[in-house]
PDB file of N, CA and C in Angstrom:
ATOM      1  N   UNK A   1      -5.367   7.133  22.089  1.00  0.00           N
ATOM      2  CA  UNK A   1      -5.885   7.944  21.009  1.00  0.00           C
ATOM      3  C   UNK A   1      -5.195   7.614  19.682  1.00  0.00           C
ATOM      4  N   UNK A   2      -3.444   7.376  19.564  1.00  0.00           N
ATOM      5  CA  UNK A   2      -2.974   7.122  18.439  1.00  0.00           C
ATOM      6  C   UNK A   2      -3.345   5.789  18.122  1.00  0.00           C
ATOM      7  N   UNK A   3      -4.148   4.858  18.865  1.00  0.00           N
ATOM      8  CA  UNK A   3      -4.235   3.525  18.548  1.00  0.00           C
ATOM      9  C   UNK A   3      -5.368   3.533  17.474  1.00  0.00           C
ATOM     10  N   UNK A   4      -6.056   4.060  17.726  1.00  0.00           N
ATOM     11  CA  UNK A   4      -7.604   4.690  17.221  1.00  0.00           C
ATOM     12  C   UNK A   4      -7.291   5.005  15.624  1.00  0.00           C
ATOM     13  N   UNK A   5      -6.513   6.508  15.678  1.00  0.00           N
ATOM     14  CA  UNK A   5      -6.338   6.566  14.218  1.00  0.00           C
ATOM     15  C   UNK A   5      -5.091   5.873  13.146  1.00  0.00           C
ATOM     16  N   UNK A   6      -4.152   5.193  13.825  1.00  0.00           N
ATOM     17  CA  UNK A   6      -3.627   3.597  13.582  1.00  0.00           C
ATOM     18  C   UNK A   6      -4.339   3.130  13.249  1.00  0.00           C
ATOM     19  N   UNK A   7      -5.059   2.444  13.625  1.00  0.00           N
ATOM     20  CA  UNK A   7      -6.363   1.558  13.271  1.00  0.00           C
ATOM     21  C   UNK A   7      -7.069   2.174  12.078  1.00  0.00           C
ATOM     22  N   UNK A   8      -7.866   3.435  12.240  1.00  0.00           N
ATOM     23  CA  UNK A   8      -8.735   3.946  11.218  1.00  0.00           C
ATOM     24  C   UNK A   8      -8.198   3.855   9.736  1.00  0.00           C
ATOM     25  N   UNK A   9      -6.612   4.380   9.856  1.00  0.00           N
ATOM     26  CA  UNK A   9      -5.927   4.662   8.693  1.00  0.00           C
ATOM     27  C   UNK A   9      -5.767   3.168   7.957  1.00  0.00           C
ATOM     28  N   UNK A  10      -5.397   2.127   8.777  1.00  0.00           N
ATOM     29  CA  UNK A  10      -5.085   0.914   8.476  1.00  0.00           C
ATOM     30  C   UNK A  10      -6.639   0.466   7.818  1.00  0.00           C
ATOM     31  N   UNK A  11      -7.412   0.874   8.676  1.00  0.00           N
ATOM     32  CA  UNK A  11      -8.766   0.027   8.181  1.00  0.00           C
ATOM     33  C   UNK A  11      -9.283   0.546   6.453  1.00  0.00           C
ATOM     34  N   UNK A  12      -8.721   1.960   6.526  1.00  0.00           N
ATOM     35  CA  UNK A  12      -9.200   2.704   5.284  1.00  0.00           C
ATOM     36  C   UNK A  12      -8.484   2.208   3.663  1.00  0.00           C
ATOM     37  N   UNK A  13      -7.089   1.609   3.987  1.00  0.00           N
ATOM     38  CA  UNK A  13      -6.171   1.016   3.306  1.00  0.00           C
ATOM     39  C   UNK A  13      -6.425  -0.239   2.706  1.00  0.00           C
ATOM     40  N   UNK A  14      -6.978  -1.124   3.678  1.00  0.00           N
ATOM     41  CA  UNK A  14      -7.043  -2.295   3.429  1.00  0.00           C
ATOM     42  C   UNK A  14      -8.411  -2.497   2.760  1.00  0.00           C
ATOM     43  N   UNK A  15      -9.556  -1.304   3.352  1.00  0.00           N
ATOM     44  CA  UNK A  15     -11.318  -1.330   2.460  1.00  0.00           C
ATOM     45  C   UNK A  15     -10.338  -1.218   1.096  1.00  0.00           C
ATOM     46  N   UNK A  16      -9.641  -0.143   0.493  1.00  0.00           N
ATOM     47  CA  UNK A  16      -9.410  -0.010  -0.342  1.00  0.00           C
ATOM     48  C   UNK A  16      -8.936  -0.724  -1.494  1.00  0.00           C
ATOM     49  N   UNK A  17      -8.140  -1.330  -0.732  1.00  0.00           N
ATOM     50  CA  UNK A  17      -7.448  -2.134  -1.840  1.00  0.00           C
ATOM     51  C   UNK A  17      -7.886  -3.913  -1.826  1.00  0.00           C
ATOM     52  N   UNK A  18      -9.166  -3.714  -1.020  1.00  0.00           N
ATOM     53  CA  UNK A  18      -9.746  -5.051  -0.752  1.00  0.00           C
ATOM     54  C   UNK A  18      -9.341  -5.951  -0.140  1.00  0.00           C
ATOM     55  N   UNK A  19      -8.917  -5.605   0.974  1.00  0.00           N
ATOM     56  CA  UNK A  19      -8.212  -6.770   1.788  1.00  0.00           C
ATOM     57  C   UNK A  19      -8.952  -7.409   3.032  1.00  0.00           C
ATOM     58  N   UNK A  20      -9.774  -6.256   3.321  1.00  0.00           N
ATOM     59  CA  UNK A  20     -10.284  -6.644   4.465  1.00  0.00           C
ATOM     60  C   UNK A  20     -10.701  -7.841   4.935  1.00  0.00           C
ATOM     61  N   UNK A  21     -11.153  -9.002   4.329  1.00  0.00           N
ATOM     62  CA  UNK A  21     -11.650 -10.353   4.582  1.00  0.00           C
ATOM     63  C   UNK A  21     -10.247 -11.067   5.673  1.00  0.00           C
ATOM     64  N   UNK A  22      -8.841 -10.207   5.052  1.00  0.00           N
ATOM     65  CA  UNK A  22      -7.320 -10.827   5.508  1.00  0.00           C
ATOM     66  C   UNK A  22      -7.246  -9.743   6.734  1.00  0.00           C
ATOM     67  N   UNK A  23      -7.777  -8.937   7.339  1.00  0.00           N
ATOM     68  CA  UNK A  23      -6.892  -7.991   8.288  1.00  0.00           C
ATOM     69  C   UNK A  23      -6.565  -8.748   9.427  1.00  0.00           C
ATOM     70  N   UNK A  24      -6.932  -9.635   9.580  1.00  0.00           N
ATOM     71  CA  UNK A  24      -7.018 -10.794  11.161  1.00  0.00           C
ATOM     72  C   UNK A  24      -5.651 -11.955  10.659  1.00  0.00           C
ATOM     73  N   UNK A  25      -5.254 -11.575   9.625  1.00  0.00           N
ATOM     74  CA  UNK A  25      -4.414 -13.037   8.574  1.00  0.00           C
ATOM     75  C   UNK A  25      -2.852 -12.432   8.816  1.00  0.00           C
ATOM     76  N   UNK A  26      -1.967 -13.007   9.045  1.00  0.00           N
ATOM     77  CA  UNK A  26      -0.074 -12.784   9.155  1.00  0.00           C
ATOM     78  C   UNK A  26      -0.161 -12.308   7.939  1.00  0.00           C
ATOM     79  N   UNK A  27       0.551 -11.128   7.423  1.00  0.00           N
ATOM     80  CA  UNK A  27       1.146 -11.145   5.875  1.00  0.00           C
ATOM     81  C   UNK A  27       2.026 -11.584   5.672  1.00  0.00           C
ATOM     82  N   UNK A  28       2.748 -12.363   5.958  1.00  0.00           N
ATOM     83  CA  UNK A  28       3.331 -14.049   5.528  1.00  0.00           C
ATOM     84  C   UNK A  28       2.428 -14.725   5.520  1.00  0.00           C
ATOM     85  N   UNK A  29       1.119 -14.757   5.452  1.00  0.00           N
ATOM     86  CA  UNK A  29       0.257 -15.998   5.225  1.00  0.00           C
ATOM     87  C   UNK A  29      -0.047 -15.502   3.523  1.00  0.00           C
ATOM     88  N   UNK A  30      -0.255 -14.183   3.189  1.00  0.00           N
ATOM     89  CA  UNK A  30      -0.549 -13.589   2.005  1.00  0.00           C
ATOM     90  C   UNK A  30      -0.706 -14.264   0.640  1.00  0.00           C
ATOM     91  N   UNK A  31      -1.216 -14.803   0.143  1.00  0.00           N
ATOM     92  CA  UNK A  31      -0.651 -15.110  -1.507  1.00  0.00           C
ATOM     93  C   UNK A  31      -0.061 -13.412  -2.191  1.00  0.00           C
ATOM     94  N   UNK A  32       1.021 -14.040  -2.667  1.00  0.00           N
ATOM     95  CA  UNK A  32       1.834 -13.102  -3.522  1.00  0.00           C
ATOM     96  C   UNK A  32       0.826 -11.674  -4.206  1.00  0.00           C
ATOM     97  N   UNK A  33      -0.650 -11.851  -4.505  1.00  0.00           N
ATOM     98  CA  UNK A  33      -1.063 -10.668  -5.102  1.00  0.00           C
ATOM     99  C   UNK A  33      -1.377 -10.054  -3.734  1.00  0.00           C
ATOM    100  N   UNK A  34      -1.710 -10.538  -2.820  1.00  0.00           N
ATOM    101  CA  UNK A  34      -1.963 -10.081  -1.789  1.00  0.00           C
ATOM    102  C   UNK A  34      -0.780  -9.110  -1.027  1.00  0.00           C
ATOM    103  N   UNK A  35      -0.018  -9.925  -1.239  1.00  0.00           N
ATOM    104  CA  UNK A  35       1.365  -9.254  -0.137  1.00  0.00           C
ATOM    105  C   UNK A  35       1.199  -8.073  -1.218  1.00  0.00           C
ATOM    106  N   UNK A  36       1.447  -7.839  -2.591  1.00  0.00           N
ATOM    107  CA  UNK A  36       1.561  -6.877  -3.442  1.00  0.00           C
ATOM    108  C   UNK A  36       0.595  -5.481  -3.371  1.00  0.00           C
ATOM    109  N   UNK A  37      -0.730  -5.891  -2.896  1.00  0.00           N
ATOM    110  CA  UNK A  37      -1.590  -5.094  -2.625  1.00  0.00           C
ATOM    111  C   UNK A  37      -1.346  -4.410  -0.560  1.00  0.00           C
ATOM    112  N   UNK A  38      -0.683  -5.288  -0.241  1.00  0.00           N
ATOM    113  CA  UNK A  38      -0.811  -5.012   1.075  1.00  0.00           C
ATOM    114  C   UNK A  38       0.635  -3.738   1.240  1.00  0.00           C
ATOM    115  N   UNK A  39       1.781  -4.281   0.054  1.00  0.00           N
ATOM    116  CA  UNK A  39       2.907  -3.031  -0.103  1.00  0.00           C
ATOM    117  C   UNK A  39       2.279  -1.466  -0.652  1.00  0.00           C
ATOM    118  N   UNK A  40       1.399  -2.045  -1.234  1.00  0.00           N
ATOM    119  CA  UNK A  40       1.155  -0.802  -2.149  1.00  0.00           C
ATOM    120  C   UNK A  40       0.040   0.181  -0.734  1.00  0.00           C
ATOM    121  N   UNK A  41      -0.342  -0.934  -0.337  1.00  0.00           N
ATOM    122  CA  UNK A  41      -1.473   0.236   1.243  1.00  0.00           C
ATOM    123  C   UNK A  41      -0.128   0.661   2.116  1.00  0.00           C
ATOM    124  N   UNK A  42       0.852   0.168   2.390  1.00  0.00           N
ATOM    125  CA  UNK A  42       1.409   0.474   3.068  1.00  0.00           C
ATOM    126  C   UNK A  42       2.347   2.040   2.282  1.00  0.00           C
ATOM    127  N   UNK A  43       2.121   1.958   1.037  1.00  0.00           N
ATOM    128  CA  UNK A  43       3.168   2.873   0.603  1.00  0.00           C
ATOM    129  C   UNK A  43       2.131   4.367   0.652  1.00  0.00           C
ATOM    130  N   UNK A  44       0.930   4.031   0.159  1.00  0.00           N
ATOM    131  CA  UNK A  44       0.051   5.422   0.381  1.00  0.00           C
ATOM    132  C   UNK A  44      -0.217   6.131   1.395  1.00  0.00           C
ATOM    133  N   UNK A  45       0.261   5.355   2.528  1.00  0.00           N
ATOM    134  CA  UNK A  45       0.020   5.869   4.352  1.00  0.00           C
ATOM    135  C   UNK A  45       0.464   6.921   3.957  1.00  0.00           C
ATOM    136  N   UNK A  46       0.084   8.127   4.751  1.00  0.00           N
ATOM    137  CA  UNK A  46       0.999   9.616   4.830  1.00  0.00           C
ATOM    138  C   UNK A  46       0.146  10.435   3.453  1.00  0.00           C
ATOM    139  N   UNK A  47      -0.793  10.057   2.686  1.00  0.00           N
ATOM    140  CA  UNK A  47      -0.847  10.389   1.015  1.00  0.00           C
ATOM    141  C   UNK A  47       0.618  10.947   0.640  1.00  0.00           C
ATOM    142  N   UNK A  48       1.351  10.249  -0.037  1.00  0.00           N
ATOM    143  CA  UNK A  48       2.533  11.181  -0.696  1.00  0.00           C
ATOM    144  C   UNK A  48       2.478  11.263  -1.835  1.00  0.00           C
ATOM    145  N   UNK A  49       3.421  12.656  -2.491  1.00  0.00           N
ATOM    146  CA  UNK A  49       3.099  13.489  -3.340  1.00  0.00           C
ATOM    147  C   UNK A  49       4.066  12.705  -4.327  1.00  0.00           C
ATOM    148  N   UNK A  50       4.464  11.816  -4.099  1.00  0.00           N
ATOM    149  CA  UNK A  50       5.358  10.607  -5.232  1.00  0.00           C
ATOM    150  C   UNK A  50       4.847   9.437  -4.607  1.00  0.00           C
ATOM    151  N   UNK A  51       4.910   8.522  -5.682  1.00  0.00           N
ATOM    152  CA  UNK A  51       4.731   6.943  -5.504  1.00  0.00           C
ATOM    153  C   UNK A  51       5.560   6.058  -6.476  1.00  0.00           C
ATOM    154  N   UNK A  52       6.432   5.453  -5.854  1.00  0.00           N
ATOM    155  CA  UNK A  52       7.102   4.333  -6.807  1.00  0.00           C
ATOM    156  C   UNK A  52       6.780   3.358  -6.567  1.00  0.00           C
ATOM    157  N   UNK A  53       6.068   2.540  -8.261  1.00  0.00           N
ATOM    158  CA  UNK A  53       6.114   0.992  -7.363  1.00  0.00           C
ATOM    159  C   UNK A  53       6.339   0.160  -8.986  1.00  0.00           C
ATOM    160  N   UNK A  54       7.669  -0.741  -8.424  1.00  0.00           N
ATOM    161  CA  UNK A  54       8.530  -1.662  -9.106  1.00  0.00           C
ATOM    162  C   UNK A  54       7.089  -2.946  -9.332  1.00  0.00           C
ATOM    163  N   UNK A  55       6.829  -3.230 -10.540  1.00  0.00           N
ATOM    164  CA  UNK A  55       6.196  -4.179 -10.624  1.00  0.00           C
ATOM    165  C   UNK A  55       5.117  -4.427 -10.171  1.00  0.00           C
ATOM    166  N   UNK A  56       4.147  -3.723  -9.260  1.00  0.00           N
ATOM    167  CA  UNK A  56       3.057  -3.695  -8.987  1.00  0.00           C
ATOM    168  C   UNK A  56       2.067  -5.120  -9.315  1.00  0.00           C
ATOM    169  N   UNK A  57       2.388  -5.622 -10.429  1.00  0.00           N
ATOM    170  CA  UNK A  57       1.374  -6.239 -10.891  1.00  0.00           C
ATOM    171  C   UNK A  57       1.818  -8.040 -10.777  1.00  0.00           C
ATOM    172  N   UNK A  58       3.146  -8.314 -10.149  1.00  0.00           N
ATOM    173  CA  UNK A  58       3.309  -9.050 -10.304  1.00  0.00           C
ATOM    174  C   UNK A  58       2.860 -10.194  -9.603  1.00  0.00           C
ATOM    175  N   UNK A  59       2.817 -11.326  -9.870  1.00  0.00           N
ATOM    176  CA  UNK A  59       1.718 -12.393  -8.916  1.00  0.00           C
ATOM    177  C   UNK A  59       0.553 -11.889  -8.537  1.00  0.00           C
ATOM    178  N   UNK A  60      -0.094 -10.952  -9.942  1.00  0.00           N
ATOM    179  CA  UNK A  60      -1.562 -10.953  -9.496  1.00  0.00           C
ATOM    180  C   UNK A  60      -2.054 -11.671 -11.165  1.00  0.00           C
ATOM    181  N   UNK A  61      -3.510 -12.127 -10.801  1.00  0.00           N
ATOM    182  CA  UNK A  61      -4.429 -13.028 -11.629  1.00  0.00           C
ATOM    183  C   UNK A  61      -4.728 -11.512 -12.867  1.00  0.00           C
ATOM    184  N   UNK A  62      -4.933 -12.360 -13.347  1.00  0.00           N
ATOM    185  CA  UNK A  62      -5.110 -11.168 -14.918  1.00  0.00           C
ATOM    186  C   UNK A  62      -6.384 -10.083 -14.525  1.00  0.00           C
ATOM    187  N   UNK A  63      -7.105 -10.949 -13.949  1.00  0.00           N
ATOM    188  CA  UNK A  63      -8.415  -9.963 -13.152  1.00  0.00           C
ATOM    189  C   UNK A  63      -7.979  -8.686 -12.119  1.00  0.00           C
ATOM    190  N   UNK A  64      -6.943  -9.627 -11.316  1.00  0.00           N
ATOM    191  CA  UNK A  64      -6.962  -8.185 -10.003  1.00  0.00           C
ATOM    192  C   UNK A  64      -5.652  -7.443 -10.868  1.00  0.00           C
ATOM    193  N   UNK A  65      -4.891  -7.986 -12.111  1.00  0.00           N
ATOM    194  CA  UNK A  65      -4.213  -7.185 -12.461  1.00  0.00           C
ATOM    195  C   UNK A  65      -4.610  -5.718 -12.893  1.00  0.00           C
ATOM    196  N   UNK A  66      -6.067  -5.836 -13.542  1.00  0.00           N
ATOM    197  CA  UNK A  66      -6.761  -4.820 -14.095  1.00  0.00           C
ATOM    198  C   UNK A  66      -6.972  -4.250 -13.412  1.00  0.00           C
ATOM    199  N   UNK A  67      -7.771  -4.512 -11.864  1.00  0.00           N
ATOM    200  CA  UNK A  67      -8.213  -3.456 -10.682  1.00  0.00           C
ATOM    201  C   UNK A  67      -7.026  -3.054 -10.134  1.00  0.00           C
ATOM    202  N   UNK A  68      -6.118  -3.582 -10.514  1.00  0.00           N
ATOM    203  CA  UNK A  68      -4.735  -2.613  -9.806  1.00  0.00           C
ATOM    204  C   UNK A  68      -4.251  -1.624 -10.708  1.00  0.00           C
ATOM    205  N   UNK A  69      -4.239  -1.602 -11.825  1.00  0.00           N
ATOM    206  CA  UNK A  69      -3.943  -0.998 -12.807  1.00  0.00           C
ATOM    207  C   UNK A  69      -4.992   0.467 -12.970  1.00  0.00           C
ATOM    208  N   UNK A  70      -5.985   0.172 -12.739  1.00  0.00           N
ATOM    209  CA  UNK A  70      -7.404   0.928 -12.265  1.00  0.00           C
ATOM    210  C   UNK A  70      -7.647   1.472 -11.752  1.00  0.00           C
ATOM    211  N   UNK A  71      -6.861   0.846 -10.488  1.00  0.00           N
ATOM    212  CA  UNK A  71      -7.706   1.815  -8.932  1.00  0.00           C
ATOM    213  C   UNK A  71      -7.065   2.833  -8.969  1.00  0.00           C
ATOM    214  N   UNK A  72      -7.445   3.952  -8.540  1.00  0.00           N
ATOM    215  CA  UNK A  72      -7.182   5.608  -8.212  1.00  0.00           C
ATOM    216  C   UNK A  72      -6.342   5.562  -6.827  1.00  0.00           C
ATOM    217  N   UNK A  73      -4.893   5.942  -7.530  1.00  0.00           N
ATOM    218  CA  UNK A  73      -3.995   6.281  -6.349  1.00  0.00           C
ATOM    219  C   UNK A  73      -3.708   7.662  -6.358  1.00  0.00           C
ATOM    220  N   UNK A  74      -3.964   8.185  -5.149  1.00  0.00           N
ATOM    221  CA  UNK A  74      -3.910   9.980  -4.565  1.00  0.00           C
ATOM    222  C   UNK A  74      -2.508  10.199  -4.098  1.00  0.00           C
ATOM    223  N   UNK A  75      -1.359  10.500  -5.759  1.00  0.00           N
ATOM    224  CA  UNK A  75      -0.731  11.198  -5.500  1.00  0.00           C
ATOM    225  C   UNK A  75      -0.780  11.985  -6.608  1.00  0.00           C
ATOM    226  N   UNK A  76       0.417  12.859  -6.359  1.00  0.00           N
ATOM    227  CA  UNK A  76       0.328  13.779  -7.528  1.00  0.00           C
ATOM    228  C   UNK A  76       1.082  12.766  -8.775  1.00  0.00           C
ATOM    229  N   UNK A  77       2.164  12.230  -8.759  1.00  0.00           N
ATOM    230  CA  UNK A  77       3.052  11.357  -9.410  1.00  0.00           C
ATOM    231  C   UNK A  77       3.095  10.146  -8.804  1.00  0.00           C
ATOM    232  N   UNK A  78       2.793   9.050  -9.835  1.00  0.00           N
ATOM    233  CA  UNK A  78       2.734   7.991  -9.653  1.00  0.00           C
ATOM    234  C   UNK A  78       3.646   7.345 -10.974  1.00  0.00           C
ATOM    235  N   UNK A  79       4.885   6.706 -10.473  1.00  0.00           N
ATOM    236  CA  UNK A  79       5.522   5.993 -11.276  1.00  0.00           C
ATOM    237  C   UNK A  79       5.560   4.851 -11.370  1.00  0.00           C
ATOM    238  N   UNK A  80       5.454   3.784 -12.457  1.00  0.00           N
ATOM    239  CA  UNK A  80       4.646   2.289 -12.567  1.00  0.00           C
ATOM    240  C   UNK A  80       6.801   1.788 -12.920  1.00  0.00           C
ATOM    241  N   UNK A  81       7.345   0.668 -12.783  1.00  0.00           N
ATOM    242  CA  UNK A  81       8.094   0.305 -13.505  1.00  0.00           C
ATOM    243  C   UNK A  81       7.946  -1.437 -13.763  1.00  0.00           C
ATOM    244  N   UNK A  82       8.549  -1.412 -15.055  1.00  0.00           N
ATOM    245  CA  UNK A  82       8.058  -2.978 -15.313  1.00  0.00           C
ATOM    246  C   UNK A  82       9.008  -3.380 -15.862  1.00  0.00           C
TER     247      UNK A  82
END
């Protein structure tokens, strides 16, 4: 049963932040915006009511920099540092 919503939660993370084409891929195989997007799914697990994230944007293309900058993260506080 916990494998199930393991899975669900994981699957909901990765639609999100667009990864899904990689869920079958090592994250050591990642390119750098990737691994970056794959920290940031891993940090929203649980929704928490803080979010820190050091650099967020780094080793991403000026394009996915914007959709990261963009996308709607569900906490109450979200702190960016650069």
């Amino acid at each position: 049963m916990y494998d199930l919503v393991i899975k669900a939660v994981a699957t909901k993370k990765l639609r999100k932040l667009g990864l899904m084409k990689y869920e079958n891929k090592r994250a050591g195989d990642y390119s750098g915006g990737n691994k970056r997007k794959l920290q940031a799914a891993i940090a929203l697990i649980g929704n928490p009511a803080i979010v820190f994230m050091d650099e967020p944007t780094t080793g991403e293309s000026i394009g996915l920099r914007q959709k990261t900058v963009k996308h709607p993260i569900r906490a109450l506080y979200l702190i960016l540092l650069s």
